[in-house]
Structure formats: structure tokens, C-alpha cells
Protein backbone atom coordinates (compact mmCIF):
# COMPACT_ATOMS: atom_id res chain seq x y z
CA UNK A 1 -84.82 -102.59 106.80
CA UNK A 2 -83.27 -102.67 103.21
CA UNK A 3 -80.39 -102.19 101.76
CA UNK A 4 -79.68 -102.29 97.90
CA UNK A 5 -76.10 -101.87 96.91
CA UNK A 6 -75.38 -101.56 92.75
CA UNK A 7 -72.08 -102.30 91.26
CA UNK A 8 -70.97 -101.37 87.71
CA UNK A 9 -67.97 -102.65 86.48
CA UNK A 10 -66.57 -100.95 82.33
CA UNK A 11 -63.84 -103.23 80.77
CA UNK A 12 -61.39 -101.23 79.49
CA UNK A 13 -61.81 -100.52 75.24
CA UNK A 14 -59.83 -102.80 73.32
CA UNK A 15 -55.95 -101.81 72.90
CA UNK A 16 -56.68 -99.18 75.29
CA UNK A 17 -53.94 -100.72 77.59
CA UNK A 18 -51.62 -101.26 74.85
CA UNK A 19 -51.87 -97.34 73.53
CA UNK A 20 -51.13 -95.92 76.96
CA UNK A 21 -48.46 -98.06 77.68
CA UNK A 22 -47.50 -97.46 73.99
CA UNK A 23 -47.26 -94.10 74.55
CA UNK A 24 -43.33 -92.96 75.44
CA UNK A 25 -42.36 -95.73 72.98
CA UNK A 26 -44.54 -93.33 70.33
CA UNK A 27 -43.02 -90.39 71.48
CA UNK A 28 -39.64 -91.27 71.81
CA UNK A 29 -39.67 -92.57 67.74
CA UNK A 30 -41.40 -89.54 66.60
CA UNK A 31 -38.47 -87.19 68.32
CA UNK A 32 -35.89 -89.76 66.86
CA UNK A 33 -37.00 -89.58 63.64
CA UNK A 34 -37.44 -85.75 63.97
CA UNK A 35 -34.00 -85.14 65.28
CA UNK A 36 -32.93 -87.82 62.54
CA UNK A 37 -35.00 -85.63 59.76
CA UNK A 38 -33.19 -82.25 61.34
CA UNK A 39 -29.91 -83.40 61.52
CA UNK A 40 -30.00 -84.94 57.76
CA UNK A 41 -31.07 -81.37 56.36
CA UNK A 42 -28.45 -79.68 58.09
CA UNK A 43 -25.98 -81.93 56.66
CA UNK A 44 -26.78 -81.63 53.30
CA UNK A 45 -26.83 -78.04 53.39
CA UNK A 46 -23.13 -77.91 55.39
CA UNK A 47 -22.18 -80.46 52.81
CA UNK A 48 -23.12 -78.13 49.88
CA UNK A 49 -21.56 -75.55 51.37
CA UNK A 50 -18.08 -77.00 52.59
CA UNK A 51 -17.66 -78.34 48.70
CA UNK A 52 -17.13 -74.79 47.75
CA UNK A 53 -14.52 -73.82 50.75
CA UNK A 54 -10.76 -74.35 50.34
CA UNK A 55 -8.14 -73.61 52.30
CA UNK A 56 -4.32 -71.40 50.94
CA UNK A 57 -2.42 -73.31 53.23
CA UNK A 58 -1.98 -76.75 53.34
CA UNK A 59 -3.01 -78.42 56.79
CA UNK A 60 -0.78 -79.03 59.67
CA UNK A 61 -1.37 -82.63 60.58
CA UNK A 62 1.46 -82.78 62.99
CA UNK A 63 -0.31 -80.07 64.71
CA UNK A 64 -3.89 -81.91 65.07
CA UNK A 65 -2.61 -84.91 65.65
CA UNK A 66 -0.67 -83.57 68.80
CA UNK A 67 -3.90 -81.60 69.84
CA UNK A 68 -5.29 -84.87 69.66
CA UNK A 69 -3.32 -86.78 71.97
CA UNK A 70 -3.34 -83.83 74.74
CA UNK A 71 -7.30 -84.41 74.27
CA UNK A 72 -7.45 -87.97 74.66
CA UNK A 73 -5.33 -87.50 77.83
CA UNK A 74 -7.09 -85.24 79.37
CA UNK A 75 -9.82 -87.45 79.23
CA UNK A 76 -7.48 -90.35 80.56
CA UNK A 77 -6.53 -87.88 83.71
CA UNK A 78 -10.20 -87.30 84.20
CA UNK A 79 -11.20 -90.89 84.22
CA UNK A 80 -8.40 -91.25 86.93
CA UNK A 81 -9.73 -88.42 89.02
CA UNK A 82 -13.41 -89.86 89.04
CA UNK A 83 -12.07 -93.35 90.10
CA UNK A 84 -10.10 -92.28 93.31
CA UNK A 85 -12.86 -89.27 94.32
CA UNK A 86 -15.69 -90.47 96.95
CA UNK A 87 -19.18 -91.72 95.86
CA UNK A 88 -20.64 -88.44 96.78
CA UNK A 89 -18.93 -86.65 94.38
CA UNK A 90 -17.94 -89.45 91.48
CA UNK A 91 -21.35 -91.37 91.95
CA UNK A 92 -19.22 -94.46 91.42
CA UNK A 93 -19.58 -96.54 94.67
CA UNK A 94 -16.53 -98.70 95.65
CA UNK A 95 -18.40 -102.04 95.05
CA UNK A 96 -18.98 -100.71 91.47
CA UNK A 97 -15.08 -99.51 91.22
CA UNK A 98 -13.93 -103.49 92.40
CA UNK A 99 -16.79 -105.35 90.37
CA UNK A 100 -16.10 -103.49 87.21
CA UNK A 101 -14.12 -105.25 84.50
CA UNK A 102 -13.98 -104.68 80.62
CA UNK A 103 -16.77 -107.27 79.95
CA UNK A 104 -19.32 -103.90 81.33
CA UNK A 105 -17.37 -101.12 78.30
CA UNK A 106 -18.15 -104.05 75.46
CA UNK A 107 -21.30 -104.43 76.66
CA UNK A 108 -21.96 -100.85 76.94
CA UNK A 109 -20.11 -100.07 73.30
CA UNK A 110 -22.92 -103.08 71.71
CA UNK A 111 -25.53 -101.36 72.95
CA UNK A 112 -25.88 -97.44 71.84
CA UNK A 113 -29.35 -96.00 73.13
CA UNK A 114 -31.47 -92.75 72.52
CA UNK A 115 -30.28 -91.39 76.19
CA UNK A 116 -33.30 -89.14 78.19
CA UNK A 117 -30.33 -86.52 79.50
CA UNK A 118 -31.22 -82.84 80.23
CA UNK A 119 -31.67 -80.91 76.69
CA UNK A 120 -29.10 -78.71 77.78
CA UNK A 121 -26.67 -81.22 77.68
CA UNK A 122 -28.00 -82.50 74.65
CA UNK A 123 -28.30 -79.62 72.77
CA UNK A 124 -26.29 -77.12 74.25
CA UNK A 125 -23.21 -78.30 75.74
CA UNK A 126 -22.34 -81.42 72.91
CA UNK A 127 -22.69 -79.05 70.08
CA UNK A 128 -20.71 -76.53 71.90
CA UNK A 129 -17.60 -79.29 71.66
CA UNK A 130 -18.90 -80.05 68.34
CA UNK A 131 -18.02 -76.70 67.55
CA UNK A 132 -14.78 -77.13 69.81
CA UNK A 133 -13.75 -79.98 67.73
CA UNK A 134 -14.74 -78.41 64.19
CA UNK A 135 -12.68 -75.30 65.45
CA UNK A 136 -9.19 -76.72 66.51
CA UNK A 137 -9.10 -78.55 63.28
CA UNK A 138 -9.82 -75.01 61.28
CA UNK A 139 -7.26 -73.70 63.28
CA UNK A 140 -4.59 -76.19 61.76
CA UNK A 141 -5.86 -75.04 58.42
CA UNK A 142 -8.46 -78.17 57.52
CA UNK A 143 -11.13 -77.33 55.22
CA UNK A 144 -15.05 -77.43 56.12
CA UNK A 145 -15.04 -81.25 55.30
CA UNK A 146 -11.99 -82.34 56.92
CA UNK A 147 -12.89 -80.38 60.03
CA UNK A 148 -16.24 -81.91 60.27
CA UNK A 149 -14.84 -85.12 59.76
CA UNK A 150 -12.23 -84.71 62.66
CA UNK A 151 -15.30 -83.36 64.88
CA UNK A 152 -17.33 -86.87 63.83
CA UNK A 153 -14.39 -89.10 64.70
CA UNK A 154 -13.65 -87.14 68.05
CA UNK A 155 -17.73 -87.47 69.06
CA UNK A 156 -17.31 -91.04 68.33
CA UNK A 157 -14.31 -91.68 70.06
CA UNK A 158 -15.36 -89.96 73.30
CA UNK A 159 -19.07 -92.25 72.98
CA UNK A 160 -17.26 -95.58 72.44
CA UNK A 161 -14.49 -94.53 74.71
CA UNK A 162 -14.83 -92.65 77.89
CA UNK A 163 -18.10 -92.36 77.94
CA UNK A 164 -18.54 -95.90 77.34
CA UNK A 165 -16.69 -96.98 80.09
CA UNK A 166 -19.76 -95.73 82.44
CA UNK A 167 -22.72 -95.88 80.00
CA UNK A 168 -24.25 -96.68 76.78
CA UNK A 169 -22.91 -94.75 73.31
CA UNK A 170 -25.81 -91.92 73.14
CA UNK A 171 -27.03 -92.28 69.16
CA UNK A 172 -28.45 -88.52 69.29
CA UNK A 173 -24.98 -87.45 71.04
CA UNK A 174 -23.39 -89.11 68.27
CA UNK A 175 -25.04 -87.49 65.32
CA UNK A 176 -26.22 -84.21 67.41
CA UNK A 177 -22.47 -83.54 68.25
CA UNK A 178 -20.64 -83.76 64.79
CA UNK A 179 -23.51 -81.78 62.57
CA UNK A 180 -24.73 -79.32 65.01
CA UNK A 181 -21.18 -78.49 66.24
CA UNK A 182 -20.08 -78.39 62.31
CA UNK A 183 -22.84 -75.29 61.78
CA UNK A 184 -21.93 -73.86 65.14
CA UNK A 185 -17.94 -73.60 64.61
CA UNK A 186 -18.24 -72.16 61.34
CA UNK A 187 -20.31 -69.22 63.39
CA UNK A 188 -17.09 -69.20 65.70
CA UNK A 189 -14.55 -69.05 62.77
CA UNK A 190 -16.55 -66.03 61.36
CA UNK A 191 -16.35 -64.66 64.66
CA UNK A 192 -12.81 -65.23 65.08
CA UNK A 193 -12.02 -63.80 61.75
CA UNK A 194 -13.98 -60.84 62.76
CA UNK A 195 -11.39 -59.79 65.88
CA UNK A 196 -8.42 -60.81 63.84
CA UNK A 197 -9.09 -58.17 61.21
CA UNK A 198 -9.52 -55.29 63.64
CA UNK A 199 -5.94 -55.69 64.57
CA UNK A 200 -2.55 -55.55 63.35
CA UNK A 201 0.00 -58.63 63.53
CA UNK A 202 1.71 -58.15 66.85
CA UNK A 203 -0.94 -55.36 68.37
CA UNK A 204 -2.35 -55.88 71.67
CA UNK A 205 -5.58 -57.42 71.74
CA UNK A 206 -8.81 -56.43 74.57
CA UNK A 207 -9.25 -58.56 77.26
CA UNK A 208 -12.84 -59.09 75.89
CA UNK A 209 -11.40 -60.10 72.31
CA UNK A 210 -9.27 -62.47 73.90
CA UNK A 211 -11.47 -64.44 76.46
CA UNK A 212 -13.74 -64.68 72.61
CA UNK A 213 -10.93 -66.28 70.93
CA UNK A 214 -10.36 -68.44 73.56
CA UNK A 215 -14.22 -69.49 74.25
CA UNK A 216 -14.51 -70.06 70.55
CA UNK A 217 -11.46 -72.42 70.63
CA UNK A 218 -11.34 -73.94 73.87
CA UNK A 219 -8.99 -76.58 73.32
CA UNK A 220 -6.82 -74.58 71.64
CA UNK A 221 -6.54 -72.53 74.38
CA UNK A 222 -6.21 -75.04 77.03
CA UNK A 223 -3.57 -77.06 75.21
CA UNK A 224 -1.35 -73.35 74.87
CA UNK A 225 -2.17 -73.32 79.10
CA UNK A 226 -0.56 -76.91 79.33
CA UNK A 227 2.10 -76.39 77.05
CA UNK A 228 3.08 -73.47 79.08
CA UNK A 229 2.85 -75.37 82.39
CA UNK A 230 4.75 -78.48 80.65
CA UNK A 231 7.79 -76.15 79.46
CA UNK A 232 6.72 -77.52 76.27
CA UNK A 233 7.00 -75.12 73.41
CA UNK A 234 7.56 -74.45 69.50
CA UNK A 235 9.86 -72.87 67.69
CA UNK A 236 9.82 -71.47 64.40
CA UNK A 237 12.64 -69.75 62.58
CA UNK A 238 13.13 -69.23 58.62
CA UNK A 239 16.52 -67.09 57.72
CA UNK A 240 17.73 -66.14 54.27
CA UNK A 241 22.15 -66.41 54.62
CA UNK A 242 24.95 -65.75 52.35
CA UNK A 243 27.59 -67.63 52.91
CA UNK A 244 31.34 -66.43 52.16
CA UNK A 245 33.66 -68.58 49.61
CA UNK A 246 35.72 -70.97 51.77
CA UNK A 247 39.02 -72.27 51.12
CA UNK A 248 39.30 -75.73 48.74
CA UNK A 249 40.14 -78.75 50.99
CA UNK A 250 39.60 -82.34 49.96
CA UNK A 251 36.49 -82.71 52.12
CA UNK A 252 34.79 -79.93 50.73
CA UNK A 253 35.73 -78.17 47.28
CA UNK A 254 34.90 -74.89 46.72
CA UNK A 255 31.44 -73.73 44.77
CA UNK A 256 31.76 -72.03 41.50
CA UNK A 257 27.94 -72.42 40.69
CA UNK A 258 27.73 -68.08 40.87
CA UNK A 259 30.28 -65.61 38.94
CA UNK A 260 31.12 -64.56 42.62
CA UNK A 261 31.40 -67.56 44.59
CA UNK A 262 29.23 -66.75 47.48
CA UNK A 263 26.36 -69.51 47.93
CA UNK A 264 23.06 -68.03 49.00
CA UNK A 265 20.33 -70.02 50.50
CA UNK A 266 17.57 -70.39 53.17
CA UNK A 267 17.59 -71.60 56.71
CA UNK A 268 14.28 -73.21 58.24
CA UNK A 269 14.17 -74.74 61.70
CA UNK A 270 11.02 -75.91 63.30
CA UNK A 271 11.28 -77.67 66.66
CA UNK A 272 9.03 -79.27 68.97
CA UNK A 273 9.75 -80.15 72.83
């Protein structure tokens, strides 16, 4: 008997290794430099257009500045709530919780990375607080710049900040965020424009109207909730007076500056508490 037994072996073709291995790395540039590409025109065209907005009334940084701080802590409180929840819901095990120090956040803020996340989260939900950001700062009468400005240092602080504290700064979050939430909130301010004309100051407004305004300014709205919750609240009163000639007395002389006497003026309070 016979037996005959052939073996043909093929060496790869040179690089062919290399080019499939090569292959995410390829992809992942040519989506960074698209996305980079995307977000640059959009930009320059909300740049081109925000140099032509102005605002009538000047902008209320007391107001931003506290929606700011009731931001930041409700990121604070949420950070608190993930450490003390179980693993099966925070995905932070306890040996993770006792080994972490501060040393893991500067690593994590020296090392920003294109992140592989769900595009919906990507896309969806960071321009959506993009737009969040953009908005509030409208709302305290900021123009197109300074909004967008407020809605890039807000991305960045939440990327170098909380986020940071669990994983590495996201580079597209970080540009995605700011531009695409820019072009989205002005949307929402045309929107929000739209149901303010169709009713008069004081009118009752549709439930459907209402749950817009508040989807289209989200912080806004929660930071009214809180402030509600808190006993925290504004008040704003401006009243025109005349006041009555009073009697000379060395502490206080009597005004002659008008023929009759009587001093006229105007009365503004603002409080905060």
C-alpha cells in the first residue's frame, strides 16, 4: 500500500499583517479627522453668524454664575450617590472605592482619548446639554458668543472634572458638546421665542407649551424646582414715591431743590435668599 500526503504552505503578502492589524487605527483617524473637519465648519458658520447677534439687555452675571454653582453641585451630590450605591448599580466595586486616590483623576485629566461610547450618547445626549448649557446662558441675556463660550467652559469642566474622576477627558465629547449644542440651542431659543409670542405677559400657558419650555431649558427648570424646595427665592420690586416736605432739624434740613418741596424719586429692591 501507498500513501502520498501533499502539504502547501502561502506566507502571508508582505505588510499584510501590519494592514489588518492597522485597520481600527485607520478607521478611527479617518472619523477623527471627519468629526474634526465637521465640527470646524460648523463653527465658522455659528461664528459668522453670532458676530451679527446682540443682545437689548445687558447680561445678568449674578444670575449665571448662581446657575452655575447649583450645576456644579448637582454634580457633587451625584458623585456622592454613586460612591455609597452597590456595585450592581454604581459599577464601582468597593476595592476600587478604597484603592482610589487623586493620583487616578491626574492621570485620567493627562490623558484625553477618542472614547468608543454608544453614538447616542455621543451625538445625541452631549449636544442635547450642549444646547442645555448654550440655553441657560441665553436665558440670562448672553449673546451667541458668550453663550457658546459658557457651553465650552461647562463641557470642559464636566470632562476634566466629574467625569474625570472615573475616566479619561473624551476629545470628541469635548468639541462635539460645545459646537453641536451651540447650533442646537439656538433651534431651542427660536422655539422658545415661538410660545412666548402666542401669549400675553401673565396669561396661562398649555401644559404642552410648558413641558417645551422646560425641555428646551432644562436647567433652568430644575434650578426653579430646587429653589422652590430650598425656600430659596427672588424678589424684585421697582416703585416710583413722592415724598412729603418734612420738618428742618439739624440732622436733616429740608430740600428746596423743587418750587414745591416734595422730593420725587425711585425705589428698586432686588433680593436674593
Amino acid at each position: 500500500m501507498e500513501f502520498s500526503e501533499s502539504h502547501c504552505y502561502r506566507l502571508p503578502a508582505p505588510g499584510s499583517c501590519c494592514s489588518t492589524l492597522a485597520g481600527p487605527a485607520n478607521a478611527i483617524r479617518a472619523r477623527s479627522r471627519l468629526l474634526l473637519l465637521s465640527v470646524l465648519a460648523c463653527l465658522l458658520y455659528f461664528m459668522s453668524v453670532a458676530s451679527a447677534s446682540a443682545t437689548d439687555e445687558l447680561p445678568d452675571g449674578a444670575g449665571l454664575k448662581r446657575d452655575t454653582i447649583m450645576l456644579l453641585s448637582y454634580q457633587a451630590v451625584a458623585i456622592g450617590a454613586l460612591y455609597v450605591m452597590p456595585e450592581s448599580i454604581s459599577n464601582w466595586s468597593q476595592e476600587q472605592k478604597d484603592d482610589y486616590s487623586i493620583a487616578d483623576w491626574w492621570d485620567n485629566v493627562r490623558h484625553p482619548q477618542w472614547d468608543e461610547d454608544e453614538f447616542w450618547l455621543n451625538y445625541l445626549a452631549h449636544p442635547y446639554w450642549g444646547a442645555a448649557y448654550y440655553v441657560r446662558a441665553r436665558e440670562r441675556h448672553y449673546g451667541r458668543k458668550g453663550a457658546f463660550w459658557y457651553a465650552v467652559a461647562m463641557s470642559t469642566a464636566y470632562e476634566y472634572g466629574a467625569e474625570a474622576l472615573f475616566e479619561q477627558p473624551s476629545i470628541q465629547d469635548l468639541l462635539v458638546t460645545p459646537v453641536a449644542g451651540a447650533l442646537l440651542g439656538d433651534y431651542f431659543m427660536s422655539l422658545r421665542h415661538g410660545i412666548r409670542a402666542r401669549y400675553q405677559p401673565g396669561e396661562a400657558m398649555l401644559f404642552r407649551h410648558r413641558a417645551l419650555l422646560g425641555l428646551t431649558d432644562p436647567l433652568g427648570a430644575i434650578n426653579r424646582q430646587v429653589r422652590a424646595w430650598l425656600g430659596l427665592r427672588e424678589e424684585l420690586s421697582l416703585k416710583l414715591y413722592v415724598r412729603r416736605p418734612q420738618a428742618e432739624t439739624r440732622l436733616r434740613p429740608a430740600r428746596q431743590d423743587s418750587p414745591s418741596g416734595r422730593e420725587f424719586g425711585v425705589h428698586f429692591r432686588y433680593r436674593w435668599q
